[in-house]
PDB file of N, CA and C in Angstrom:
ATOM      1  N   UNK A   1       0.813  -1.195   0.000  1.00  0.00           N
ATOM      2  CA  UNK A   1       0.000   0.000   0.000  1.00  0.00           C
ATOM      3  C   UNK A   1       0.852   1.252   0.000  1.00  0.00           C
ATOM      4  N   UNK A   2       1.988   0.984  -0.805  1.00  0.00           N
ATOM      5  CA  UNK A   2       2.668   1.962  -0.432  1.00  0.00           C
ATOM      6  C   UNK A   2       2.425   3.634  -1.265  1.00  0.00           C
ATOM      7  N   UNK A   3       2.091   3.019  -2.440  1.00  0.00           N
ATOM      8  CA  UNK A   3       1.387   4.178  -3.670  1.00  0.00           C
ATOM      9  C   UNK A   3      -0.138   4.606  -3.425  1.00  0.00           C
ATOM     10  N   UNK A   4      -0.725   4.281  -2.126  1.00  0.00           N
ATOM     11  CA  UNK A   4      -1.824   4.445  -1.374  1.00  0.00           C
ATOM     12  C   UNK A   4      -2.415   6.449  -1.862  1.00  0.00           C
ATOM     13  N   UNK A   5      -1.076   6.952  -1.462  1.00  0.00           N
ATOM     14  CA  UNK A   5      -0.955   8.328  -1.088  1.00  0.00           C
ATOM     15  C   UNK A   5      -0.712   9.079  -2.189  1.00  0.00           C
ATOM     16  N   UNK A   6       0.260   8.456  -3.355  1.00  0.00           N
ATOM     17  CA  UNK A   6       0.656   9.226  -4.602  1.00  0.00           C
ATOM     18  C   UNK A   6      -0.908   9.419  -5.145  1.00  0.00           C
ATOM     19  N   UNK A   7      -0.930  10.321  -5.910  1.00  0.00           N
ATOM     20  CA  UNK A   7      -1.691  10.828  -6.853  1.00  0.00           C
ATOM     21  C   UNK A   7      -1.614  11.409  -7.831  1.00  0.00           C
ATOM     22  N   UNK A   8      -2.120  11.551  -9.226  1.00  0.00           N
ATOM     23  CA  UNK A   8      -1.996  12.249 -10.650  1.00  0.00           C
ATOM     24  C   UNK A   8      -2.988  13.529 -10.570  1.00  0.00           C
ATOM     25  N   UNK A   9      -3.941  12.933  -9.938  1.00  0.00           N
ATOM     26  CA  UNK A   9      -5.231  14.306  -9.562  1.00  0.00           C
ATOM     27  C   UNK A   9      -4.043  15.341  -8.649  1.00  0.00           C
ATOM     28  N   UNK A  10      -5.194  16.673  -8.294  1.00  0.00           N
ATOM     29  CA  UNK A  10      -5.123  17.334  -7.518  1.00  0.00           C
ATOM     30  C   UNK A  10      -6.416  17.114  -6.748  1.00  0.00           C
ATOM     31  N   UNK A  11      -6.990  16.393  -6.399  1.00  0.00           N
ATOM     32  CA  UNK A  11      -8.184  16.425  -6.262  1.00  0.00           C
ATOM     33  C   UNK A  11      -8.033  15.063  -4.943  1.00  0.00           C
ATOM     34  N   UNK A  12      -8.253  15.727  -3.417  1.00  0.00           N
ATOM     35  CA  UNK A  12      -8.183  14.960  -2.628  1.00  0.00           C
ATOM     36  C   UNK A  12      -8.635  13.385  -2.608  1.00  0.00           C
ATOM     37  N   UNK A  13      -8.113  12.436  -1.878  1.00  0.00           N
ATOM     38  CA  UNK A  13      -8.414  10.905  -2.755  1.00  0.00           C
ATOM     39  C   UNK A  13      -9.941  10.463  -1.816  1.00  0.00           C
ATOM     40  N   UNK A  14     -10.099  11.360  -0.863  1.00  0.00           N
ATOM     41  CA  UNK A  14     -11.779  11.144  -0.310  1.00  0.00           C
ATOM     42  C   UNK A  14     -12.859  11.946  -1.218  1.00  0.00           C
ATOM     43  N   UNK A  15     -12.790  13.000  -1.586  1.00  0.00           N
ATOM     44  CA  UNK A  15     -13.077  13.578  -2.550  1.00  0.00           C
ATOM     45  C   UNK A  15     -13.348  13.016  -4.366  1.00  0.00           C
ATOM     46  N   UNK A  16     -12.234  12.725  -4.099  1.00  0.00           N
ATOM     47  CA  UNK A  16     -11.977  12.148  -5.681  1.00  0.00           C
ATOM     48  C   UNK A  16     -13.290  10.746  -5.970  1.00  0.00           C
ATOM     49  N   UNK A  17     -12.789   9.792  -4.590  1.00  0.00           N
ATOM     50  CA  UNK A  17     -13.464   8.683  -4.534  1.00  0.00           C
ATOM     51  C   UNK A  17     -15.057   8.703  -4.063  1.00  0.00           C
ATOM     52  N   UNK A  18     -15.397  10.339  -3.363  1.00  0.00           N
ATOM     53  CA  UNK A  18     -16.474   9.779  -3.627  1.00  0.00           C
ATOM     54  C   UNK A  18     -17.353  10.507  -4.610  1.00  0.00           C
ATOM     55  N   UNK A  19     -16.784  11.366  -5.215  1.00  0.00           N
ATOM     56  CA  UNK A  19     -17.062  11.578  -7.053  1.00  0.00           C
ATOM     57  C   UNK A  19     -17.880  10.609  -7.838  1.00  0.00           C
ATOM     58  N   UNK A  20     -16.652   9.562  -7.656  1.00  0.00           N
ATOM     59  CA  UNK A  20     -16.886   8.303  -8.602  1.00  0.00           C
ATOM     60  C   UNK A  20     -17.996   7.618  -8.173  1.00  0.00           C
ATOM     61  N   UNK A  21     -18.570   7.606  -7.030  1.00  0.00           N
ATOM     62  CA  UNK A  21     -19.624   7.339  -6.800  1.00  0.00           C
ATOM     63  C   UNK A  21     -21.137   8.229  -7.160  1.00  0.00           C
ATOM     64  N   UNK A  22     -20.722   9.904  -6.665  1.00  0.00           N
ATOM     65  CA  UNK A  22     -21.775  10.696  -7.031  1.00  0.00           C
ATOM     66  C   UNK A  22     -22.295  10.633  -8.418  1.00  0.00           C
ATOM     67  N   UNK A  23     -20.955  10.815  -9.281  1.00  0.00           N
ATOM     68  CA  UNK A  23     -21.504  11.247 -10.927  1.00  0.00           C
ATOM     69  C   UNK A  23     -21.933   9.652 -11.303  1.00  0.00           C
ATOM     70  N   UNK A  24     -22.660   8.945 -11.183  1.00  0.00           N
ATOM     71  CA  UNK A  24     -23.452   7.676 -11.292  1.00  0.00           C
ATOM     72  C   UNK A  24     -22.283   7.102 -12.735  1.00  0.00           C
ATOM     73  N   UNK A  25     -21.553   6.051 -12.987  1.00  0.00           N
ATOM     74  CA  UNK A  25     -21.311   5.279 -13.964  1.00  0.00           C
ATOM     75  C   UNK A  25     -19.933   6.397 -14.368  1.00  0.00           C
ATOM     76  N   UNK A  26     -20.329   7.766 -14.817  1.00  0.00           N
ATOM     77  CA  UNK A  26     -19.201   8.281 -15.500  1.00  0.00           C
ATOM     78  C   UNK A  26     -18.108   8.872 -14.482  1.00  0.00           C
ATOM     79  N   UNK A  27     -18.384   9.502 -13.210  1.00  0.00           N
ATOM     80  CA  UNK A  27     -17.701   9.481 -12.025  1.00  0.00           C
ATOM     81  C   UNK A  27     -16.653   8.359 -12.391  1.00  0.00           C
ATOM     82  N   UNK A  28     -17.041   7.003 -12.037  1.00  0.00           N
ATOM     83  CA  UNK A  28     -16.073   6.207 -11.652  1.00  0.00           C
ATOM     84  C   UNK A  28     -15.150   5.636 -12.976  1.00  0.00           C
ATOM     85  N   UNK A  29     -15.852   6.200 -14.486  1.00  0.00           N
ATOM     86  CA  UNK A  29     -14.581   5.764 -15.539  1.00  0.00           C
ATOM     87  C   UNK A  29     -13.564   7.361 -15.698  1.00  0.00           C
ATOM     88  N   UNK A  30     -14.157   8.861 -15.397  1.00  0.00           N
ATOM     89  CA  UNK A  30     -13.515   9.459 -15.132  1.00  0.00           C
ATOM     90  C   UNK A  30     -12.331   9.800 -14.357  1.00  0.00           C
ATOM     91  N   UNK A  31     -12.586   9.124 -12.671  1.00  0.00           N
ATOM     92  CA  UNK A  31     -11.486   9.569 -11.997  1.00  0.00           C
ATOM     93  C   UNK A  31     -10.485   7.913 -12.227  1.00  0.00           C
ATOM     94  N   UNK A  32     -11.249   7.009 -13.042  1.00  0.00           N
ATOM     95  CA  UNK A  32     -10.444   5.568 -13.592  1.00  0.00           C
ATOM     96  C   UNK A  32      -9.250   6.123 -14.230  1.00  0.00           C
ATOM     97  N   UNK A  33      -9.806   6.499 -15.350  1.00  0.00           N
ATOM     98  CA  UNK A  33      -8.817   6.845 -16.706  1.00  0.00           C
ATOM     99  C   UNK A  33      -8.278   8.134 -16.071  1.00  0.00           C
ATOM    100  N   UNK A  34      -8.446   9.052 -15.196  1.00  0.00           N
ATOM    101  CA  UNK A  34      -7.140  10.188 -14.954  1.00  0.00           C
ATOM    102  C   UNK A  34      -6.217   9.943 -13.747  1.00  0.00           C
ATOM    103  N   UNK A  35      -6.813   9.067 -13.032  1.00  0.00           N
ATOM    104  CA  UNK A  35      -6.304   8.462 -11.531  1.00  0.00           C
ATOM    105  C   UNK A  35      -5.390   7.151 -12.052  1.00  0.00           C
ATOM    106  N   UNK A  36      -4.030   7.441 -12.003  1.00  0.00           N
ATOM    107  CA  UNK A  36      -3.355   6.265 -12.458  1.00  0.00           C
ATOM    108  C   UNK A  36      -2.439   5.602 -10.986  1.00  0.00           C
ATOM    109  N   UNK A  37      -2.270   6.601 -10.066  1.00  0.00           N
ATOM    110  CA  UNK A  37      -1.254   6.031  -8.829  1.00  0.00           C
ATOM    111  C   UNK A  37      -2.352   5.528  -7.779  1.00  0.00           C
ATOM    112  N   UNK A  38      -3.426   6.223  -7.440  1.00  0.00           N
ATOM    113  CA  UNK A  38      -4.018   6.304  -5.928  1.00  0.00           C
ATOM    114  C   UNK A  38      -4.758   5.213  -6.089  1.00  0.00           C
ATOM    115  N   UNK A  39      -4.282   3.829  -5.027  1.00  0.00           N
ATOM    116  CA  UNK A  39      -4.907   2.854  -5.184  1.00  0.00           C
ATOM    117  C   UNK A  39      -6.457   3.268  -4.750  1.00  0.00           C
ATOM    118  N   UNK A  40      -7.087   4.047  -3.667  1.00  0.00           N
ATOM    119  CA  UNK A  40      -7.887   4.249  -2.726  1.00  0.00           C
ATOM    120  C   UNK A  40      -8.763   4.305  -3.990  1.00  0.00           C
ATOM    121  N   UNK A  41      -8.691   5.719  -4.830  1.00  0.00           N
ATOM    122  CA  UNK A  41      -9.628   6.367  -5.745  1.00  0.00           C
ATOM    123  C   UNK A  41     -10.157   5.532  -6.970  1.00  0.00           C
ATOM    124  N   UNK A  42      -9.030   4.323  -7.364  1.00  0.00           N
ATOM    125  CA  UNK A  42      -9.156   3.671  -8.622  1.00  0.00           C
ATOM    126  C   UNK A  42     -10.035   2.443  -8.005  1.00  0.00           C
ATOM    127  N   UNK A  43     -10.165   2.397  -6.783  1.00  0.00           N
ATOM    128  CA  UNK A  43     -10.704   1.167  -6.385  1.00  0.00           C
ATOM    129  C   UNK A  43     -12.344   1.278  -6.215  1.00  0.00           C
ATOM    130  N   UNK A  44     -12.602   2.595  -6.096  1.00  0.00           N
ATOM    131  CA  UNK A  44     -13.897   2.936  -5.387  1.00  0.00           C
ATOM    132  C   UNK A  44     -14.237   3.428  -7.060  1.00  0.00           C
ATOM    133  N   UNK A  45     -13.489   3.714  -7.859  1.00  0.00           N
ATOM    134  CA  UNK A  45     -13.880   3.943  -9.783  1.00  0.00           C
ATOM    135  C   UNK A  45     -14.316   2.760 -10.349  1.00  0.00           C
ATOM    136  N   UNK A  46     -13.713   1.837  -9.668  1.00  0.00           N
ATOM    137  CA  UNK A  46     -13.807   0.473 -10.670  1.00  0.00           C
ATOM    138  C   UNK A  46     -15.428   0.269  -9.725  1.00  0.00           C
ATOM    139  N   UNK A  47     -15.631  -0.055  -8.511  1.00  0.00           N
ATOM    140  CA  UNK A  47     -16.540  -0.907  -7.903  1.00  0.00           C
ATOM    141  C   UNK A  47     -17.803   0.384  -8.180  1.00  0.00           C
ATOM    142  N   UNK A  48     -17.753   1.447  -7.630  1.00  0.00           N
ATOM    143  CA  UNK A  48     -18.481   2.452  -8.544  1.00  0.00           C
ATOM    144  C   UNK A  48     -19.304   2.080 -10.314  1.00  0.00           C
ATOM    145  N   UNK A  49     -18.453   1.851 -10.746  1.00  0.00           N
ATOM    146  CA  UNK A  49     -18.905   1.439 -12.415  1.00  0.00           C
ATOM    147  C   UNK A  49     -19.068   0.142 -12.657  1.00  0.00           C
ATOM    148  N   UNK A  50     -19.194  -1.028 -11.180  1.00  0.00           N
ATOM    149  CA  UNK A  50     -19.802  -1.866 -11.361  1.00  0.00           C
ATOM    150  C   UNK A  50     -20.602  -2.388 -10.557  1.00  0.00           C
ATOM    151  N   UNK A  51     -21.217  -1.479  -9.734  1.00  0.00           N
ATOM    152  CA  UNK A  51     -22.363  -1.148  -8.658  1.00  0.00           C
ATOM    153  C   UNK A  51     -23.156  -0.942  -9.862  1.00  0.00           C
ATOM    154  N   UNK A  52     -22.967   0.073 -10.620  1.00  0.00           N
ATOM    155  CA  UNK A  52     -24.200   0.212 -11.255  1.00  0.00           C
ATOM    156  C   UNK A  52     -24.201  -0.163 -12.614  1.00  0.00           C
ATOM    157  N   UNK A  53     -23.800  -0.828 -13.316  1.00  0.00           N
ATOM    158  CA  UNK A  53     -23.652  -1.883 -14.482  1.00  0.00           C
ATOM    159  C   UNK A  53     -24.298  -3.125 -13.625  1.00  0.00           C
ATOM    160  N   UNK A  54     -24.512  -2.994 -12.280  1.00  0.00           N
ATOM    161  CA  UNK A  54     -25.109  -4.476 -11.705  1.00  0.00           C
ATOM    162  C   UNK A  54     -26.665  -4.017 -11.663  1.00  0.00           C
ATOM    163  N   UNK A  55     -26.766  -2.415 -11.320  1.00  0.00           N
ATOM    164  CA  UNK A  55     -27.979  -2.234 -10.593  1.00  0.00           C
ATOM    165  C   UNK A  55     -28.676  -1.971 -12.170  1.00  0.00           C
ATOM    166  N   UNK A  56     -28.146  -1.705 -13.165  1.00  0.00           N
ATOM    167  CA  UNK A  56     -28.853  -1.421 -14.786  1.00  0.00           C
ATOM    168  C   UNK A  56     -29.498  -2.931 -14.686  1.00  0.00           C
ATOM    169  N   UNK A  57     -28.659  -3.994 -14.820  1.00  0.00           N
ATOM    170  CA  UNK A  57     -28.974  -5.178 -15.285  1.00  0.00           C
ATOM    171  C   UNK A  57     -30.434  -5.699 -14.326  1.00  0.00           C
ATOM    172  N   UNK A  58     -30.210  -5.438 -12.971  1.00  0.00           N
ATOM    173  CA  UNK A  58     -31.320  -5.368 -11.894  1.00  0.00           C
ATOM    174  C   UNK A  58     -32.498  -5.071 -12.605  1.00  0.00           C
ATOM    175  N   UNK A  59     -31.847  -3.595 -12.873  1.00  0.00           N
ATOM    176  CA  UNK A  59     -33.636  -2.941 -12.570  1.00  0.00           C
ATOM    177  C   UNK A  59     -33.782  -3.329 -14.052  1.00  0.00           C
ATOM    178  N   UNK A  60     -33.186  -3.561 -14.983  1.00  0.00           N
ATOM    179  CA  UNK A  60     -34.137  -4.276 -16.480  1.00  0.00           C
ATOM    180  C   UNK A  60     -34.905  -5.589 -15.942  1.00  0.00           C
ATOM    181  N   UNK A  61     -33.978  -6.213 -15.402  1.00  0.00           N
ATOM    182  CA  UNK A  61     -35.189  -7.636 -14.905  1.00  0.00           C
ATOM    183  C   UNK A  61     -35.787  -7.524 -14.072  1.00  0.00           C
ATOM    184  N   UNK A  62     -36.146  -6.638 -13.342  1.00  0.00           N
ATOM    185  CA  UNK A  62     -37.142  -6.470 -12.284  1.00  0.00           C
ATOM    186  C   UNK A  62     -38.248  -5.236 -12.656  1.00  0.00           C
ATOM    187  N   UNK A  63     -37.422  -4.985 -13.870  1.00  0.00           N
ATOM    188  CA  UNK A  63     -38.919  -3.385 -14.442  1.00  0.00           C
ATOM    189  C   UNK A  63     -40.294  -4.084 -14.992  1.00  0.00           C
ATOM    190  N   UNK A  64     -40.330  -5.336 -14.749  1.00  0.00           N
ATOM    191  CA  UNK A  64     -41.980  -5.384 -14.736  1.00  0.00           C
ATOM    192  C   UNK A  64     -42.619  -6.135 -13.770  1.00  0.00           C
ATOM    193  N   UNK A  65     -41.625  -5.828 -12.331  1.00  0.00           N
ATOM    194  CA  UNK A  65     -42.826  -5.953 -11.047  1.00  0.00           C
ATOM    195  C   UNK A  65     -42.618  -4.827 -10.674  1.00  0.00           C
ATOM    196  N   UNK A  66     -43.302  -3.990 -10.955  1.00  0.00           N
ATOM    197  CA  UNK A  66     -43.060  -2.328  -9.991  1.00  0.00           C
ATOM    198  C   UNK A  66     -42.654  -2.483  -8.790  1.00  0.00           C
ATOM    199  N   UNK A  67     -43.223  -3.374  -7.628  1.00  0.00           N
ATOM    200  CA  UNK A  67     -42.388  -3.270  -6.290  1.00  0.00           C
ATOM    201  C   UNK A  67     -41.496  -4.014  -6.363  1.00  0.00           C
ATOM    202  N   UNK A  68     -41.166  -5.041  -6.770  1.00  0.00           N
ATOM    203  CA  UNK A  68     -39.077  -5.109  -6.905  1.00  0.00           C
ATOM    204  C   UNK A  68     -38.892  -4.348  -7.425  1.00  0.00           C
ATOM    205  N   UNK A  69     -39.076  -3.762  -8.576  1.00  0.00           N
ATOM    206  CA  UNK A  69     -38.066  -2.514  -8.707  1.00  0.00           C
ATOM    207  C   UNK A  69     -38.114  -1.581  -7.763  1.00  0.00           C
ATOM    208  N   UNK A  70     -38.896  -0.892  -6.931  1.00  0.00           N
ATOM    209  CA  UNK A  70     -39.109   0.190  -5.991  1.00  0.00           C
ATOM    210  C   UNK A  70     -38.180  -0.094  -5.125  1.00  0.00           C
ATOM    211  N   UNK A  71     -38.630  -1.778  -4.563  1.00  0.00           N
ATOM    212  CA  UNK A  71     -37.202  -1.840  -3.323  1.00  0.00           C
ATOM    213  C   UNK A  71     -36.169  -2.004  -4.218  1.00  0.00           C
ATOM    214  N   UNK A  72     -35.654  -2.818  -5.065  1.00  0.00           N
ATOM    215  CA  UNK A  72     -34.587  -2.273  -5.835  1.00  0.00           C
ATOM    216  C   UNK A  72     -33.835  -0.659  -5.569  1.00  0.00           C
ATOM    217  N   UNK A  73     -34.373   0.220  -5.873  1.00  0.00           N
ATOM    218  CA  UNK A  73     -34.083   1.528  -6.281  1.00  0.00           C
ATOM    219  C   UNK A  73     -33.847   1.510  -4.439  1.00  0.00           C
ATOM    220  N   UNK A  74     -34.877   1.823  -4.117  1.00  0.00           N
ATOM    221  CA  UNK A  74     -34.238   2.185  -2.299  1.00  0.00           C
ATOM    222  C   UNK A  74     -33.243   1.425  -1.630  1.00  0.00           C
ATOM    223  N   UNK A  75     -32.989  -0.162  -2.091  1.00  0.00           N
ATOM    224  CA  UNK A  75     -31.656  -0.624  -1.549  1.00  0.00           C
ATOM    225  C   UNK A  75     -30.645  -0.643  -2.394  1.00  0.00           C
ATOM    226  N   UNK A  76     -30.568   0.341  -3.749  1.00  0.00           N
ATOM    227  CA  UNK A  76     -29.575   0.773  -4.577  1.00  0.00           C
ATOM    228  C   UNK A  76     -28.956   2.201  -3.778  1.00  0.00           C
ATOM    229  N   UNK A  77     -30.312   2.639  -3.436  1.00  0.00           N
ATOM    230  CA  UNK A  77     -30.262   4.014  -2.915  1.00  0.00           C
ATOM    231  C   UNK A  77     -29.163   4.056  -1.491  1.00  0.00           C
ATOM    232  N   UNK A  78     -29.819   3.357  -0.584  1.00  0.00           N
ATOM    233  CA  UNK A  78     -28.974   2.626   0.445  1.00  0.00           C
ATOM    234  C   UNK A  78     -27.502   2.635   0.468  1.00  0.00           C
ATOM    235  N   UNK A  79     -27.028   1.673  -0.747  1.00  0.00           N
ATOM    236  CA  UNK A  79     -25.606   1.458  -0.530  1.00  0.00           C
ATOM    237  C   UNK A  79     -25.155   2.600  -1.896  1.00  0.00           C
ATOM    238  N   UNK A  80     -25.110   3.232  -2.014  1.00  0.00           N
ATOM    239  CA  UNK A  80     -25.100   4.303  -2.941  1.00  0.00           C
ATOM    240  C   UNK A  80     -24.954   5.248  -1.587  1.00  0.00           C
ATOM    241  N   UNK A  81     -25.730   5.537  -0.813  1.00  0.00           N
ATOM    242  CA  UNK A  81     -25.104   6.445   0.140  1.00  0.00           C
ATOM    243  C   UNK A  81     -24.316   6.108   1.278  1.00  0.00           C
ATOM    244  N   UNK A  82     -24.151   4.637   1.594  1.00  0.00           N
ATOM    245  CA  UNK A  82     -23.490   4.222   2.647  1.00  0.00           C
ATOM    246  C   UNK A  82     -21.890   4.062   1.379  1.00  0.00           C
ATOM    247  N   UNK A  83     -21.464   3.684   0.515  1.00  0.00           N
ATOM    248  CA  UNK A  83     -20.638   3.524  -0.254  1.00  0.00           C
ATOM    249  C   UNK A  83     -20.014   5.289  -0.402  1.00  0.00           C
ATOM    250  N   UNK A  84     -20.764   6.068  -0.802  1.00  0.00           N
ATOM    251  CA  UNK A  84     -20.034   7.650  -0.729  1.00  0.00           C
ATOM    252  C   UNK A  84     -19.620   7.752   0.538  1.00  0.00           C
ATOM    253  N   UNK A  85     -19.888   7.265   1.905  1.00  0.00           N
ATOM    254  CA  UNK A  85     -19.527   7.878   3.129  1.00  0.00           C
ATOM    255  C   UNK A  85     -18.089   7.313   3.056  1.00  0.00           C
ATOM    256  N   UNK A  86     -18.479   5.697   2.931  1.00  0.00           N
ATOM    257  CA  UNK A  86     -17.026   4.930   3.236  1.00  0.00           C
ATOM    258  C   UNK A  86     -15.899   5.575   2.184  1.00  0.00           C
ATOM    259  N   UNK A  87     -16.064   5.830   0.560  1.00  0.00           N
ATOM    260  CA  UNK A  87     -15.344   6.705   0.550  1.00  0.00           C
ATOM    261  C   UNK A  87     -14.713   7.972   0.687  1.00  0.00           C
ATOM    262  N   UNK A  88     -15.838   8.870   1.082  1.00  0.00           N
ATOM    263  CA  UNK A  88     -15.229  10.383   1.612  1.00  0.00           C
ATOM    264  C   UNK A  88     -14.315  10.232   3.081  1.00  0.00           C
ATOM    265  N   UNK A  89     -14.832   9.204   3.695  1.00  0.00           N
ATOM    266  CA  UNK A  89     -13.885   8.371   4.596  1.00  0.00           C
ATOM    267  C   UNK A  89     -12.758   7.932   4.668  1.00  0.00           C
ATOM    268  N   UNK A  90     -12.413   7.828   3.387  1.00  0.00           N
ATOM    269  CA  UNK A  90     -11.409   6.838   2.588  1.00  0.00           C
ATOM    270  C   UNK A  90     -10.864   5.665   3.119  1.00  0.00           C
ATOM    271  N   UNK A  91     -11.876   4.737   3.401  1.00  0.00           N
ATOM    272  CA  UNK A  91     -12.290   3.215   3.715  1.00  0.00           C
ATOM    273  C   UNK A  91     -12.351   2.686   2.099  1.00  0.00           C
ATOM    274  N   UNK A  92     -11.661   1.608   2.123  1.00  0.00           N
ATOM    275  CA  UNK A  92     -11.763   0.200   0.979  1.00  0.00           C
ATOM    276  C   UNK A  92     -12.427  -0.607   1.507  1.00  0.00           C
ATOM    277  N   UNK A  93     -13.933  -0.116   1.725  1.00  0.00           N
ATOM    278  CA  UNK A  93     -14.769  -1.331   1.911  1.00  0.00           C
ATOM    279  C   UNK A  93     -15.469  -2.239   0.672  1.00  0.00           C
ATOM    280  N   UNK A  94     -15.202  -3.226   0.988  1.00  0.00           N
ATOM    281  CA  UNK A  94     -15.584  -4.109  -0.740  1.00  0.00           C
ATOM    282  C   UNK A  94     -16.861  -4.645  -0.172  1.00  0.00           C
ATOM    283  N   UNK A  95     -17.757  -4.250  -1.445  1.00  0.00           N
ATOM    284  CA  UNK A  95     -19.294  -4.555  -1.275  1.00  0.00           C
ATOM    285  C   UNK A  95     -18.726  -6.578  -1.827  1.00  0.00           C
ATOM    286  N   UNK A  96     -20.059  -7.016  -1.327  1.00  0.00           N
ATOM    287  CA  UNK A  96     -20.075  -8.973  -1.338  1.00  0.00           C
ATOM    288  C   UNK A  96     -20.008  -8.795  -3.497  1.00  0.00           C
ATOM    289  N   UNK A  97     -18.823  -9.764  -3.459  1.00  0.00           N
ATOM    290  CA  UNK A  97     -18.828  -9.852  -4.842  1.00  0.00           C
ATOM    291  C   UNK A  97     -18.346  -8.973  -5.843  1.00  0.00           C
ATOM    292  N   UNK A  98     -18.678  -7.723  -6.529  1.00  0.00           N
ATOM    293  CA  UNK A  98     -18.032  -6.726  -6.816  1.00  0.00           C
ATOM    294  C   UNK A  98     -16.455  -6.107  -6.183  1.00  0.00           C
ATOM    295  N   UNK A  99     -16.856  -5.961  -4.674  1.00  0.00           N
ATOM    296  CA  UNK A  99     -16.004  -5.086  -4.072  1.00  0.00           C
ATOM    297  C   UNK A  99     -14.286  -6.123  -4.622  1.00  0.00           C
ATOM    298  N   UNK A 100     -14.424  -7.093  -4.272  1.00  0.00           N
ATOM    299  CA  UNK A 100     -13.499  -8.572  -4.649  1.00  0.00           C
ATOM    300  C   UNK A 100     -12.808  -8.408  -6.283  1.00  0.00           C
ATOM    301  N   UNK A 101     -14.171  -8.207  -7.070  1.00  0.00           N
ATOM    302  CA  UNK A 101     -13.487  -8.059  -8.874  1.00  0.00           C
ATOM    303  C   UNK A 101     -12.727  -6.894  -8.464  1.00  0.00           C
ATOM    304  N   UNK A 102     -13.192  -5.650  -7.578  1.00  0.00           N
ATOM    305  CA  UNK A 102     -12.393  -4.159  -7.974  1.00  0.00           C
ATOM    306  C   UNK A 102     -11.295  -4.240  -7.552  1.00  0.00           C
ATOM    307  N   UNK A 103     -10.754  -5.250  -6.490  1.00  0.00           N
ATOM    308  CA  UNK A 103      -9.879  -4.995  -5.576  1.00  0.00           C
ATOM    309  C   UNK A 103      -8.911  -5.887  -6.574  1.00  0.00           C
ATOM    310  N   UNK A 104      -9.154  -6.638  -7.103  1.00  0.00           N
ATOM    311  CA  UNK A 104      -8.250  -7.280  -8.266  1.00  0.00           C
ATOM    312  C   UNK A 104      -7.950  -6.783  -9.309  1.00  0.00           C
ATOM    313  N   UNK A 105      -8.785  -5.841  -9.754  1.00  0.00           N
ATOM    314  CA  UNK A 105      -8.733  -5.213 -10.900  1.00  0.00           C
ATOM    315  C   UNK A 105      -7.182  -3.983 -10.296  1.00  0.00           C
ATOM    316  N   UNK A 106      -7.124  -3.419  -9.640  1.00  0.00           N
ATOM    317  CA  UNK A 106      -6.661  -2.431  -8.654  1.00  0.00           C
ATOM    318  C   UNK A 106      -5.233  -2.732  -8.581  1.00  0.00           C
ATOM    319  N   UNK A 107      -5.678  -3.997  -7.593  1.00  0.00           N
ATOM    320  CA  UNK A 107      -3.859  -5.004  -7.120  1.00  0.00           C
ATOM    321  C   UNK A 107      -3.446  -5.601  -8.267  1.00  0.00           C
ATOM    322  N   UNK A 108      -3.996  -5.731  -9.282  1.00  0.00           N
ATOM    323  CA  UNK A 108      -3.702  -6.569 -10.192  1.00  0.00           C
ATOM    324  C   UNK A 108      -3.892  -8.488 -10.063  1.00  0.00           C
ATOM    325  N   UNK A 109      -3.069  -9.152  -9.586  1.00  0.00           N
ATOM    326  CA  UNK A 109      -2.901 -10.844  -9.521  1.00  0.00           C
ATOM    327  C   UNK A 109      -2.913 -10.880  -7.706  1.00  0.00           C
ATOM    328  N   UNK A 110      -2.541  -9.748  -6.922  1.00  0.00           N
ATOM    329  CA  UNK A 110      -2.241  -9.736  -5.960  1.00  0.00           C
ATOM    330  C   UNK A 110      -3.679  -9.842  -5.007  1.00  0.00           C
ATOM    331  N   UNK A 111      -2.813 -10.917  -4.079  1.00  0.00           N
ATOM    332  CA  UNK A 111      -4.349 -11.157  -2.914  1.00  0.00           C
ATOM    333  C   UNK A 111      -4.308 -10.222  -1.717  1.00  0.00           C
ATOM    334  N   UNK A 112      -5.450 -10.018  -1.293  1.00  0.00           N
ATOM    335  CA  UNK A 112      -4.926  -8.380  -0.450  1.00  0.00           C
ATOM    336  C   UNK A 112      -5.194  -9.093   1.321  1.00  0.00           C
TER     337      UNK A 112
END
């Protein structure tokens, strides 16, 4: 974790990371592709842009029971705001499943 701290932004890495969460999908390929050192920011870009590439696929198969989709949307809503805290926090908390692909994607081959 030693490149934890480097950064290419100017743009604080609690800040940065939880960007990638606010701007829904483009947030997290934005601060991806300009964030090349800060493990923190690229990690919360990647799981960011596949939080919701999960929650698209969701709510297409659940858009014709209106109440799964409703709770859908409110427990998207949920970790959508518990996920911005942990990063303005700048916590690497890995959501079940996703959080695991980002953290590989990130470390590369490396087990953390």
């Amino acid at each position: 974790m030693d490149n934890d701290h480097k950064q290419t932004t100017s743009v604080p890495s609690g800040i940065a990371s939880l960007l990638a969460y606010f701007i829904p999908f483009l947030g997290g390929v934005f601060f991806l592709v300009l964030e090349k050192e800060n493990r923190l920011v690229r990690f919360h870009s990647v799981q960011s842009i596949l939080l919701w590439i999960v929650f698209v696929v969701l709510s297409a198969i659940f858009s014709w029971i209106p109440v799964l989709n409703v709770l859908l949307y409110l427990f998207v809503l949920a970790v959508w705001v518990f996920m911005m805290y942990q990063a303005l926090m700048e916590r690497m908390y890995e959501l079940p499943v996703i959080g695991k692909i980002a953290m590989r994607q990130v470390s590369g081959n490396e087990e953390e």
